[in-house]
N, C-alpha and C. Protein backbone atom coordinates (compact mmCIF):
# COMPACT_ATOMS: atom_id res chain seq x y z
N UNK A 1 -118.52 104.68 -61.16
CA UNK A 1 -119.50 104.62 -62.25
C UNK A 1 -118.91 105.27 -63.50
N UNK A 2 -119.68 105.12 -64.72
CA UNK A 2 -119.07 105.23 -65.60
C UNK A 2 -119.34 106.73 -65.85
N UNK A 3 -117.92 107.31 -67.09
CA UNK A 3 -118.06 108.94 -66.68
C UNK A 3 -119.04 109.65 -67.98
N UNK A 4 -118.68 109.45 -69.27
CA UNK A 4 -120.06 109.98 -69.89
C UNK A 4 -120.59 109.16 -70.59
N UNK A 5 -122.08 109.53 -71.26
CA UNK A 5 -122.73 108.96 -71.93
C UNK A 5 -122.38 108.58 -73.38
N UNK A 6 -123.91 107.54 -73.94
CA UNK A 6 -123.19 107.66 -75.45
C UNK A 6 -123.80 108.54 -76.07
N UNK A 7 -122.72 108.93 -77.41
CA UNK A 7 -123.26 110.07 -77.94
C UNK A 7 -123.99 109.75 -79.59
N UNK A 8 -124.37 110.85 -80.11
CA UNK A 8 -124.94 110.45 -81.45
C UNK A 8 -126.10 109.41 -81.59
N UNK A 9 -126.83 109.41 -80.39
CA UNK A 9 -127.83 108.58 -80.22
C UNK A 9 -129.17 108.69 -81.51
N UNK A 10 -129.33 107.66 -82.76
CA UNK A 10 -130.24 108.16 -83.64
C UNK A 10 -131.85 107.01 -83.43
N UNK A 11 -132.55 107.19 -83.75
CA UNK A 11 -133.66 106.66 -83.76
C UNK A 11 -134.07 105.92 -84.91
N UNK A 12 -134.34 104.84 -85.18
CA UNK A 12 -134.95 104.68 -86.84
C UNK A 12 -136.67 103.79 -86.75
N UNK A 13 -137.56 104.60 -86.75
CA UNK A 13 -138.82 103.56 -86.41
C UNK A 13 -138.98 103.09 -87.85
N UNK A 14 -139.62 101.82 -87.17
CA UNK A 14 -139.56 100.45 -88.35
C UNK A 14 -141.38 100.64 -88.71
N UNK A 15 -141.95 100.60 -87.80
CA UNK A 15 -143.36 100.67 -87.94
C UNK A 15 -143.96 101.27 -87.05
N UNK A 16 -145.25 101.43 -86.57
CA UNK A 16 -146.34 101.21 -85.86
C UNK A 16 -145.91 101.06 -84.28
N UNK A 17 -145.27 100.10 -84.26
CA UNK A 17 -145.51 99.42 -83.02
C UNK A 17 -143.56 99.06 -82.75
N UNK A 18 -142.33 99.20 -83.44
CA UNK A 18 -141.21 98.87 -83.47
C UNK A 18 -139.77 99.99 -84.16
N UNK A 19 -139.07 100.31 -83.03
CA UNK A 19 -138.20 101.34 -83.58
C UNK A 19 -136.81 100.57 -83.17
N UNK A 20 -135.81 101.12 -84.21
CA UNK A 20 -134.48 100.62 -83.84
C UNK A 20 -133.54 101.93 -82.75
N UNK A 21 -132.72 101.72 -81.99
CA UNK A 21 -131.91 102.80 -81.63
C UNK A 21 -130.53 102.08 -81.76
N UNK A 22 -129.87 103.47 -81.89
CA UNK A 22 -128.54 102.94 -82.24
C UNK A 22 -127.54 104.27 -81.60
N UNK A 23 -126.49 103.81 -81.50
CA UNK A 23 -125.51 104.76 -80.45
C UNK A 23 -124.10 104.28 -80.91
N UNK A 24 -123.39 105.40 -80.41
CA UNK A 24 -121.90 105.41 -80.58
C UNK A 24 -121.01 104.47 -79.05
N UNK A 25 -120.49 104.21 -79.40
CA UNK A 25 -119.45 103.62 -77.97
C UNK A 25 -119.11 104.75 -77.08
N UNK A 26 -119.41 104.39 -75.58
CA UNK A 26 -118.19 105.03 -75.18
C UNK A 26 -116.60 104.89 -75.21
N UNK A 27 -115.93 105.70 -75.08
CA UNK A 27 -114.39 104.94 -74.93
C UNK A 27 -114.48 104.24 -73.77
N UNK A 28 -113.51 103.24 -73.72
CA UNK A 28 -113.14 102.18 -72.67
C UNK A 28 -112.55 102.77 -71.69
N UNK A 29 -111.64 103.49 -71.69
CA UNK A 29 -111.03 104.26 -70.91
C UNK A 29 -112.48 105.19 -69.68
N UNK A 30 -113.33 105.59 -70.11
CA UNK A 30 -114.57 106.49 -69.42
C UNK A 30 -114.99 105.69 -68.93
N UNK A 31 -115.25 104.35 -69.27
CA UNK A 31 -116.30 103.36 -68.39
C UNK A 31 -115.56 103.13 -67.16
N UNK A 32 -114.53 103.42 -66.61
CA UNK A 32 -113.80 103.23 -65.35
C UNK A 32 -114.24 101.46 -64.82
N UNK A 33 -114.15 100.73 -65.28
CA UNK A 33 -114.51 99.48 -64.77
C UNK A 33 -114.75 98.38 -65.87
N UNK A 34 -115.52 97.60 -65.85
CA UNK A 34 -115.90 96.25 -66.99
C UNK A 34 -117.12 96.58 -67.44
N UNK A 35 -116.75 97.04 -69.02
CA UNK A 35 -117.97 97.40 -69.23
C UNK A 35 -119.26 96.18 -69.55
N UNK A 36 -120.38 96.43 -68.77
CA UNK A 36 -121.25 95.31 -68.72
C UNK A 36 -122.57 95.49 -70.08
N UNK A 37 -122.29 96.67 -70.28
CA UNK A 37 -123.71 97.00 -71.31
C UNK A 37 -123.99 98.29 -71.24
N UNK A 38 -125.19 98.73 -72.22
CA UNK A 38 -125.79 100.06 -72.27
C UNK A 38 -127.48 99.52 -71.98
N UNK A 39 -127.92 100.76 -71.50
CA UNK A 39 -129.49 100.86 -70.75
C UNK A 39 -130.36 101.56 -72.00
N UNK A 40 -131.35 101.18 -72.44
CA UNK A 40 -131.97 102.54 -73.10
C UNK A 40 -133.10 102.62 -72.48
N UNK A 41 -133.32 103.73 -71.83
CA UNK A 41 -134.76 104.28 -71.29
C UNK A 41 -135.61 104.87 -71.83
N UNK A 42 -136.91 104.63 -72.29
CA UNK A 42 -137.94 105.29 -73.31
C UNK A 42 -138.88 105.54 -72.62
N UNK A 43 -140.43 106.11 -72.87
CA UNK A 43 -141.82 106.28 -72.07
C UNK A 43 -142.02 107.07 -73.14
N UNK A 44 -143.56 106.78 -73.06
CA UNK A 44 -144.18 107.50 -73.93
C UNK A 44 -144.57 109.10 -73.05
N UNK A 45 -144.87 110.39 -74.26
CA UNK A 45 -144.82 111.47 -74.10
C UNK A 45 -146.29 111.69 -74.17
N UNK A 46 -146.92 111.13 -74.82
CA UNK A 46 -148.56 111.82 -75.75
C UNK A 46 -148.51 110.60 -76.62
N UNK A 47 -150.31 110.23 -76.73
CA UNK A 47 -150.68 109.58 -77.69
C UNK A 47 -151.34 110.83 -78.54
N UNK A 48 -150.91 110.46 -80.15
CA UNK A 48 -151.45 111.73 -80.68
C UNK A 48 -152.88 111.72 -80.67
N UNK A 49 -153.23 110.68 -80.50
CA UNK A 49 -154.53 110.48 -81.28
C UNK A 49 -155.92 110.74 -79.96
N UNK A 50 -155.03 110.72 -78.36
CA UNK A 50 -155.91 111.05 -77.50
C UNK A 50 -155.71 112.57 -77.03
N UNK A 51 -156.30 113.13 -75.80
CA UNK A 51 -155.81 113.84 -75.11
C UNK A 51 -155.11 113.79 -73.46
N UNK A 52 -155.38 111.92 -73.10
CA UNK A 52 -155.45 111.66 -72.14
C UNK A 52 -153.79 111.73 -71.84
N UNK A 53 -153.56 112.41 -70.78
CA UNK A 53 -152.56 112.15 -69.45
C UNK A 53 -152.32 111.37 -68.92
N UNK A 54 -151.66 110.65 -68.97
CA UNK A 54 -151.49 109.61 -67.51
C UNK A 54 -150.17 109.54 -66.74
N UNK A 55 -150.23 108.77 -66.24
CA UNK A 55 -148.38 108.31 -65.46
C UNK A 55 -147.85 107.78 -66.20
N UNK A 56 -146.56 108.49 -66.21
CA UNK A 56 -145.47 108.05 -67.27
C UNK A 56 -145.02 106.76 -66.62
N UNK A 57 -145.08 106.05 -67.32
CA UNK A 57 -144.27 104.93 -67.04
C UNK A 57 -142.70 104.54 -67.91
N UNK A 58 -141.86 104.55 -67.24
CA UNK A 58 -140.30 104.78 -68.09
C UNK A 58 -140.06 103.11 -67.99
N UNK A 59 -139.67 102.70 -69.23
CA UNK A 59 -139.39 101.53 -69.69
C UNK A 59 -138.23 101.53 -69.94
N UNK A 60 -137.35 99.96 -69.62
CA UNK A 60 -135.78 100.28 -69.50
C UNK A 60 -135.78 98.61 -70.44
N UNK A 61 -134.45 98.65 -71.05
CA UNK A 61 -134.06 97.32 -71.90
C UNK A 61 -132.92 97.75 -71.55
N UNK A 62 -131.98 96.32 -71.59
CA UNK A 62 -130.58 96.36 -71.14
C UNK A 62 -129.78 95.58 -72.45
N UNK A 63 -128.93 96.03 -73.02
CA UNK A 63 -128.13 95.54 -73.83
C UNK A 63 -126.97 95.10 -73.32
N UNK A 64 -126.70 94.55 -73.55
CA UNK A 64 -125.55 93.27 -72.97
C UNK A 64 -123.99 93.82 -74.29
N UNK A 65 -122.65 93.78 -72.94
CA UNK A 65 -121.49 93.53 -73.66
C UNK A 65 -121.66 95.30 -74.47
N UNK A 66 -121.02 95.17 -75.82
CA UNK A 66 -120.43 96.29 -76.70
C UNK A 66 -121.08 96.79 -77.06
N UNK A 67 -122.78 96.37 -77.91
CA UNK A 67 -123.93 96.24 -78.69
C UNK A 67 -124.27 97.61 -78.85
N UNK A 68 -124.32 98.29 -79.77
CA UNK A 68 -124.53 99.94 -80.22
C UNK A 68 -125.62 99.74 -80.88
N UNK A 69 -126.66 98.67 -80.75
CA UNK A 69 -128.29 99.19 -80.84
C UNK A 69 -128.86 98.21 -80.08
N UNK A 70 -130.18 98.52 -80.51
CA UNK A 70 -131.38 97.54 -80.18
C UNK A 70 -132.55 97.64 -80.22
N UNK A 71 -133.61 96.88 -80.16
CA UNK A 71 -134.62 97.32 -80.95
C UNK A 71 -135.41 97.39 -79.53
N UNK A 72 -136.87 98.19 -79.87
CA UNK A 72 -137.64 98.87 -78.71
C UNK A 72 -139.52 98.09 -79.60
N UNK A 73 -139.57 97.06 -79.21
CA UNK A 73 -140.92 96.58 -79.31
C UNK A 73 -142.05 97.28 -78.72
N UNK A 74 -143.03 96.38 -78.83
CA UNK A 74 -144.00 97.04 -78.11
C UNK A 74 -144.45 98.39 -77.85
N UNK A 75 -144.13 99.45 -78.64
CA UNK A 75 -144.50 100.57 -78.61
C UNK A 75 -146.39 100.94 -78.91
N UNK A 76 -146.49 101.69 -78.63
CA UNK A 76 -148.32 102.04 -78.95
C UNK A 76 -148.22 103.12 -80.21
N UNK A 77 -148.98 102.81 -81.14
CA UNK A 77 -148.71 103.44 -82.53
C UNK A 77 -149.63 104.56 -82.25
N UNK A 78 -148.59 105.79 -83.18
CA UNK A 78 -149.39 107.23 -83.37
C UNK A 78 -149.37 107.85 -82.05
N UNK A 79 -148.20 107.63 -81.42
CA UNK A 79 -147.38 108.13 -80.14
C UNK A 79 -146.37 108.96 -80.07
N UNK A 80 -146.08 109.65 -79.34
CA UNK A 80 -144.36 110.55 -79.17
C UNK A 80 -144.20 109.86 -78.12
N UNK A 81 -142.35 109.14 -78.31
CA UNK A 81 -141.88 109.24 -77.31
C UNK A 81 -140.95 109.61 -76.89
N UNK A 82 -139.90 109.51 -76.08
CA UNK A 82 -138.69 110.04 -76.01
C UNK A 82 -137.78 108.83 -75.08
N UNK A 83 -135.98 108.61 -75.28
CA UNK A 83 -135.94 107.49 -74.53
C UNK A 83 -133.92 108.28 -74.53
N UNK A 84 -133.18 107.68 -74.04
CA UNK A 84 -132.12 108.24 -73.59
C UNK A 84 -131.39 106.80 -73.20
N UNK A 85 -130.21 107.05 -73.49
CA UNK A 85 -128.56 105.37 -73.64
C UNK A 85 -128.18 105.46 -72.38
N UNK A 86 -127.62 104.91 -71.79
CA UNK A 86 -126.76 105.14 -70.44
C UNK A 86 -125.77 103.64 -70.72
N UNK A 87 -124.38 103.89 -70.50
CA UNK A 87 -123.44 103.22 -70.06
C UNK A 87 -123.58 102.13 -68.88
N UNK A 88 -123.15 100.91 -68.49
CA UNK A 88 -123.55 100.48 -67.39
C UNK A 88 -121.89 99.98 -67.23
N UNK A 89 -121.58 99.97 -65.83
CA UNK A 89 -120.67 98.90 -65.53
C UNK A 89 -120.80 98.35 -64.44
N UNK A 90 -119.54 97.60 -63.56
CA UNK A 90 -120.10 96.84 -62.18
C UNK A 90 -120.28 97.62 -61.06
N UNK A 91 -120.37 98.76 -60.95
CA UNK A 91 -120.96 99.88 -60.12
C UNK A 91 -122.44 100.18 -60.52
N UNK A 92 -122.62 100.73 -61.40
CA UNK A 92 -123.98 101.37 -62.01
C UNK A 92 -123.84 101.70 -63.24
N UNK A 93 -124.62 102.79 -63.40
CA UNK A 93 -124.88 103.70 -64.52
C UNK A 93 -124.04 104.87 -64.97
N UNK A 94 -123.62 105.30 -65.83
CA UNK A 94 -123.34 106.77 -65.99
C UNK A 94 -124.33 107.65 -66.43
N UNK A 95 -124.12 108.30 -67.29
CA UNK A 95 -124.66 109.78 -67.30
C UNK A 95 -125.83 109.23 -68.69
N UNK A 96 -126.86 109.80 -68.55
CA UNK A 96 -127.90 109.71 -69.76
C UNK A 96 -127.45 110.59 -70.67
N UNK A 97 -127.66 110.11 -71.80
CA UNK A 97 -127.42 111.03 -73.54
C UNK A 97 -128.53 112.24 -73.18
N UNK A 98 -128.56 113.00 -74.09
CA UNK A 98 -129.68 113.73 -74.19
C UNK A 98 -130.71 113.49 -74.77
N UNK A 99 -132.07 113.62 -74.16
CA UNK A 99 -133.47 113.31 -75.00
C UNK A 99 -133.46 112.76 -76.07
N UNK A 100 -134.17 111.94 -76.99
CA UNK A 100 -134.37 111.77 -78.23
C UNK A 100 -135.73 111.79 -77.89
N UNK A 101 -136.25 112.87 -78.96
CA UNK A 101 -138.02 112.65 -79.35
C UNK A 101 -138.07 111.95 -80.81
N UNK A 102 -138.95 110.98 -80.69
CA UNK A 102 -139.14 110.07 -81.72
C UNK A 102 -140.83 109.79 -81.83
N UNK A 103 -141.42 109.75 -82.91
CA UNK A 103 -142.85 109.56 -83.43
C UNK A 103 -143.19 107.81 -84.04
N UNK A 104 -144.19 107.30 -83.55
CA UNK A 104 -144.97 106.24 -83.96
C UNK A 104 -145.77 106.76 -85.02
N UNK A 105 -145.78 105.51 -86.41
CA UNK A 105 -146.94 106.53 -87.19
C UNK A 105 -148.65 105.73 -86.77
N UNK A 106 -148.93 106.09 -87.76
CA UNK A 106 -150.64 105.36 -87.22
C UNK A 106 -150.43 103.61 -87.37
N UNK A 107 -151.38 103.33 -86.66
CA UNK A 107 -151.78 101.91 -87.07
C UNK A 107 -153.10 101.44 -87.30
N UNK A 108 -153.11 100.38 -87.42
CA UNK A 108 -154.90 99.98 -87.58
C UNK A 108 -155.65 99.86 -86.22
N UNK A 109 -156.85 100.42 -86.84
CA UNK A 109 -157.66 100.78 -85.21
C UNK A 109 -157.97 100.05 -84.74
N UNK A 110 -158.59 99.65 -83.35
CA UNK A 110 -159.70 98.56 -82.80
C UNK A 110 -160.47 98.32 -83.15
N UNK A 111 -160.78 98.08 -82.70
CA UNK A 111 -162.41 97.56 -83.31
C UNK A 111 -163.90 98.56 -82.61
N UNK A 112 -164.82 98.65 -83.00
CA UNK A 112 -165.50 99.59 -81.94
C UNK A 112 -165.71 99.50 -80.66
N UNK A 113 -166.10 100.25 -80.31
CA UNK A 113 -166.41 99.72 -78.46
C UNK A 113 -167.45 99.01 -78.25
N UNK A 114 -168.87 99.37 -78.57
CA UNK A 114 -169.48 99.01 -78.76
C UNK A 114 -170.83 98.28 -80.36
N UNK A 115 -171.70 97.21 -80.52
CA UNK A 115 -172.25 97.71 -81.24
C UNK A 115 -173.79 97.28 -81.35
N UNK A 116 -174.79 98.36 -81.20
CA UNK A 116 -176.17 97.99 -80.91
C UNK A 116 -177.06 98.01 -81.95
N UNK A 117 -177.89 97.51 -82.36
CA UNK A 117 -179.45 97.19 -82.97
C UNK A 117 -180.47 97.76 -82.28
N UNK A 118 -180.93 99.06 -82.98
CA UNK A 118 -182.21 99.37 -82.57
C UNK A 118 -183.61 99.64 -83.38
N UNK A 119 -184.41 99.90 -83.10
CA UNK A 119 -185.63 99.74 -83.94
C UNK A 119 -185.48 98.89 -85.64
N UNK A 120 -185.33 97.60 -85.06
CA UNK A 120 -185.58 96.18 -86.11
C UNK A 120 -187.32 96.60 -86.48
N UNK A 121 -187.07 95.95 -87.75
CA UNK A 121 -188.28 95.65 -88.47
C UNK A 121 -188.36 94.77 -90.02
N UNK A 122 -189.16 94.55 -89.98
CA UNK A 122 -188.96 93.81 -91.36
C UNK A 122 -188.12 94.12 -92.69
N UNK A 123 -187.99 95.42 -92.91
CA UNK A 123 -187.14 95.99 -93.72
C UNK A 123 -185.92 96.47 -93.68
N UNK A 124 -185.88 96.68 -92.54
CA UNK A 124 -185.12 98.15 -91.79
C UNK A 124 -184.36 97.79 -90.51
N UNK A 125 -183.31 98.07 -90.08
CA UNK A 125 -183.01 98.13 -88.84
C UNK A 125 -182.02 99.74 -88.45
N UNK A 126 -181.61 100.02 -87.69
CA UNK A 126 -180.91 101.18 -86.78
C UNK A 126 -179.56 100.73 -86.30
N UNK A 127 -178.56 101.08 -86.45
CA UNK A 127 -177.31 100.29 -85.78
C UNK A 127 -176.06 101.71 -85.30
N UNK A 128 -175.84 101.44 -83.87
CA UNK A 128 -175.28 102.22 -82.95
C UNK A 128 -173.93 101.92 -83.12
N UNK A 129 -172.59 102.41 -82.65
CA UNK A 129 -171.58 102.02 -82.32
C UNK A 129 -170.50 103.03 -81.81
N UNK A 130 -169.58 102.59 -81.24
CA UNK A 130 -168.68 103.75 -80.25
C UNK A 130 -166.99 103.78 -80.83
N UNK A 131 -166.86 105.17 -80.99
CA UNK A 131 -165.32 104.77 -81.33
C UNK A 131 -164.68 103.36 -80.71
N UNK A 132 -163.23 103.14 -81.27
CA UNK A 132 -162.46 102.60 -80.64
C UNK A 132 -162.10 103.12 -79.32
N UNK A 133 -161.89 101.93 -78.40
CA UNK A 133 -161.00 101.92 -77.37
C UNK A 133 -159.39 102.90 -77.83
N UNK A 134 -158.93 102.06 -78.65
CA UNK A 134 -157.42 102.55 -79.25
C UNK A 134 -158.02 103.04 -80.95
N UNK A 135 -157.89 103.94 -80.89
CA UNK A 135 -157.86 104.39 -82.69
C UNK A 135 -156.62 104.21 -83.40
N UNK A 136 -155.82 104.64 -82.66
CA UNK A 136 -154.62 104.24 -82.92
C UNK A 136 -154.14 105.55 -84.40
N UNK A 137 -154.81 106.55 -84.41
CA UNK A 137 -154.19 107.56 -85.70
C UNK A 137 -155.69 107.85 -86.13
N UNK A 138 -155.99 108.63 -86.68
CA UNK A 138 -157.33 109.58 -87.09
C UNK A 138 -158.00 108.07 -87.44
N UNK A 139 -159.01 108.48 -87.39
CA UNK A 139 -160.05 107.51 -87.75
C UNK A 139 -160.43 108.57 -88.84
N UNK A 140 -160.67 108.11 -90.45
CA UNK A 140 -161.45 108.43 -91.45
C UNK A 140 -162.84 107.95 -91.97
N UNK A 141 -163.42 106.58 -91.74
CA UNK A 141 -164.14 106.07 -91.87
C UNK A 141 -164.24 104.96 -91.15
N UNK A 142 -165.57 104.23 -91.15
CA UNK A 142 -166.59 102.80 -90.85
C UNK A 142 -166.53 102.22 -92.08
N UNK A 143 -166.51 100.86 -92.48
CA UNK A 143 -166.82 99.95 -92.96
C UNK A 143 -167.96 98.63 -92.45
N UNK A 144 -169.05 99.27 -93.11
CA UNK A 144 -170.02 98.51 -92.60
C UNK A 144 -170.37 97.02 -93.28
N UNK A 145 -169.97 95.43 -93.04
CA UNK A 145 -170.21 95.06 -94.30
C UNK A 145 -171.71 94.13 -93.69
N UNK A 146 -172.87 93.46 -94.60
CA UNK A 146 -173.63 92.80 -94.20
C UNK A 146 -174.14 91.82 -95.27
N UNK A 147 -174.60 90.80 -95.00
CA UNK A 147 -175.54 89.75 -95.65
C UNK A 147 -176.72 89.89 -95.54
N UNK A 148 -177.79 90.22 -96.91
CA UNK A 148 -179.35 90.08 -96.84
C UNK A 148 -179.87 88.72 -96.41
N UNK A 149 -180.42 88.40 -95.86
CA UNK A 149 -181.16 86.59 -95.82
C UNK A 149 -182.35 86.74 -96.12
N UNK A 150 -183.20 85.99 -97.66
CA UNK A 150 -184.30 86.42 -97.60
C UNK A 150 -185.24 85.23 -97.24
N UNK A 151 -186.56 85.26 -97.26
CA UNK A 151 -187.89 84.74 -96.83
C UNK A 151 -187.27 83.50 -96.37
N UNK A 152 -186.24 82.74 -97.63
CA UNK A 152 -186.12 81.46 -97.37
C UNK A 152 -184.59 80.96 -97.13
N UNK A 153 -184.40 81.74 -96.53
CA UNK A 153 -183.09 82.06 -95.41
C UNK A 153 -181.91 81.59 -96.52
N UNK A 154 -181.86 82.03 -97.37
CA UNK A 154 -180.60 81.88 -98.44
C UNK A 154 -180.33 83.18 -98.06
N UNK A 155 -178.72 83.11 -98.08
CA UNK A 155 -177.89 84.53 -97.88
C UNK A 155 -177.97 84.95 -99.22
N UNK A 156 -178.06 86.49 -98.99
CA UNK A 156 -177.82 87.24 -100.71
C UNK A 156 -176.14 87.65 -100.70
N UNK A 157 -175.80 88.70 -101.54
CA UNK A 157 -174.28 89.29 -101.75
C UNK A 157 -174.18 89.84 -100.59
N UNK A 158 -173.11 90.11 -100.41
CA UNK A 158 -172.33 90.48 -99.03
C UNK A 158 -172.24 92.26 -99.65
N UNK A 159 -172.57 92.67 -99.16
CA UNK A 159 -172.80 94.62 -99.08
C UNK A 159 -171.81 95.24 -98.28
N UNK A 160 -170.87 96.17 -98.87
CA UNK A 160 -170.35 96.75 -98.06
C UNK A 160 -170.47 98.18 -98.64
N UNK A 161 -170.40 98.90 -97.35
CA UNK A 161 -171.02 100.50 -97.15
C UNK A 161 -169.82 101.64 -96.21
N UNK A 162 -169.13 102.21 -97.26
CA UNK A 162 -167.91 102.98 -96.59
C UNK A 162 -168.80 104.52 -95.71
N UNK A 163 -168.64 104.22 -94.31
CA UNK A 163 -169.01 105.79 -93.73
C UNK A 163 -168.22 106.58 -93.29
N UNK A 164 -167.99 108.07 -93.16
CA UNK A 164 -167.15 108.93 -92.59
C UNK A 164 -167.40 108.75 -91.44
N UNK A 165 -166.20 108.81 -90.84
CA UNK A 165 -166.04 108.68 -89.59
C UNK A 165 -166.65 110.07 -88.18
N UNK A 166 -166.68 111.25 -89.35
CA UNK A 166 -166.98 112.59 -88.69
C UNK A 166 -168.60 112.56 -88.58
């Protein structure tokens, strides 16, 4: 297997949801064999925006041949994660780089969880609703928007009503 890792491993997130990584070669000589590619292993650490724990799940992409980056999709925005290079040849793996901690910034939230109508009346109505599932980065406000319809069911202007989110 191959003998060390790559080094100078840097991070560059693109957005939300997409980061680049990029790495130095090993020498040819260390890979003891044909070199087949580099591994990058990532998992998320913490969503900032929850408190929830779960099972790490470690996500692996394989780069093919010489290739000193590659890009890491699918990430969950307003996350830490951390992910580490490994060498591959026709044996296995070598040695992992050291940690990289890297940050997702916010993205746009879900949508609410829920949303209810209560005490309707001719004038007036009551309206419920539940954070997002995914907030995805602080929630600051609701945007409430609505259409009046009057007696003779013509829509009026479209109303919109900014609320704090706290």
């Amino acid at each position: 297997v191959p003998m060390v890792a790559p080094g100078n491993v840097q991070v560059h997130v693109i957005n939300s949801t997409l980061a680049k990584v990029r790495w130095d070669p090993v020498p040819l000589k260390t890979v003891r064999g044909h070199l087949q590619g580099y591994k990058v292993y990532y998992w998320k650490v913490q969503s900032l925006s929850r408190r929830s724990r779960r099972h790490v799940e470690k996500k692996i992409l394989t780069f093919r041949g010489n290739k000193t980056f590659g890009m890491l999709p699918g990430l969950e925005p307003y996350s830490s994660y951390k992910l580490n290079v490994r060498v591959v040849n026709g044996k296995g793996e070598g040695p992992a780089s050291p940690d990289k901690v890297f940050k997702t910034p916010e993205g746009v939230p879900g949508s609410p969880s829920f949303l209810k109508i209560t005490n309707p009346t001719l004038d007036s109505l009551t309206l419920e609703w539940g954070s997002p599932t995914h907030p995805n980065g602080v929630l600051t406000s609701y945007t409430l928007k609505f259409q009046p319809i009057n007696n003779t069911h013509e829509l009026g202007p479209l109303v919109e009503i900014r609320i704090p989110a706290n």
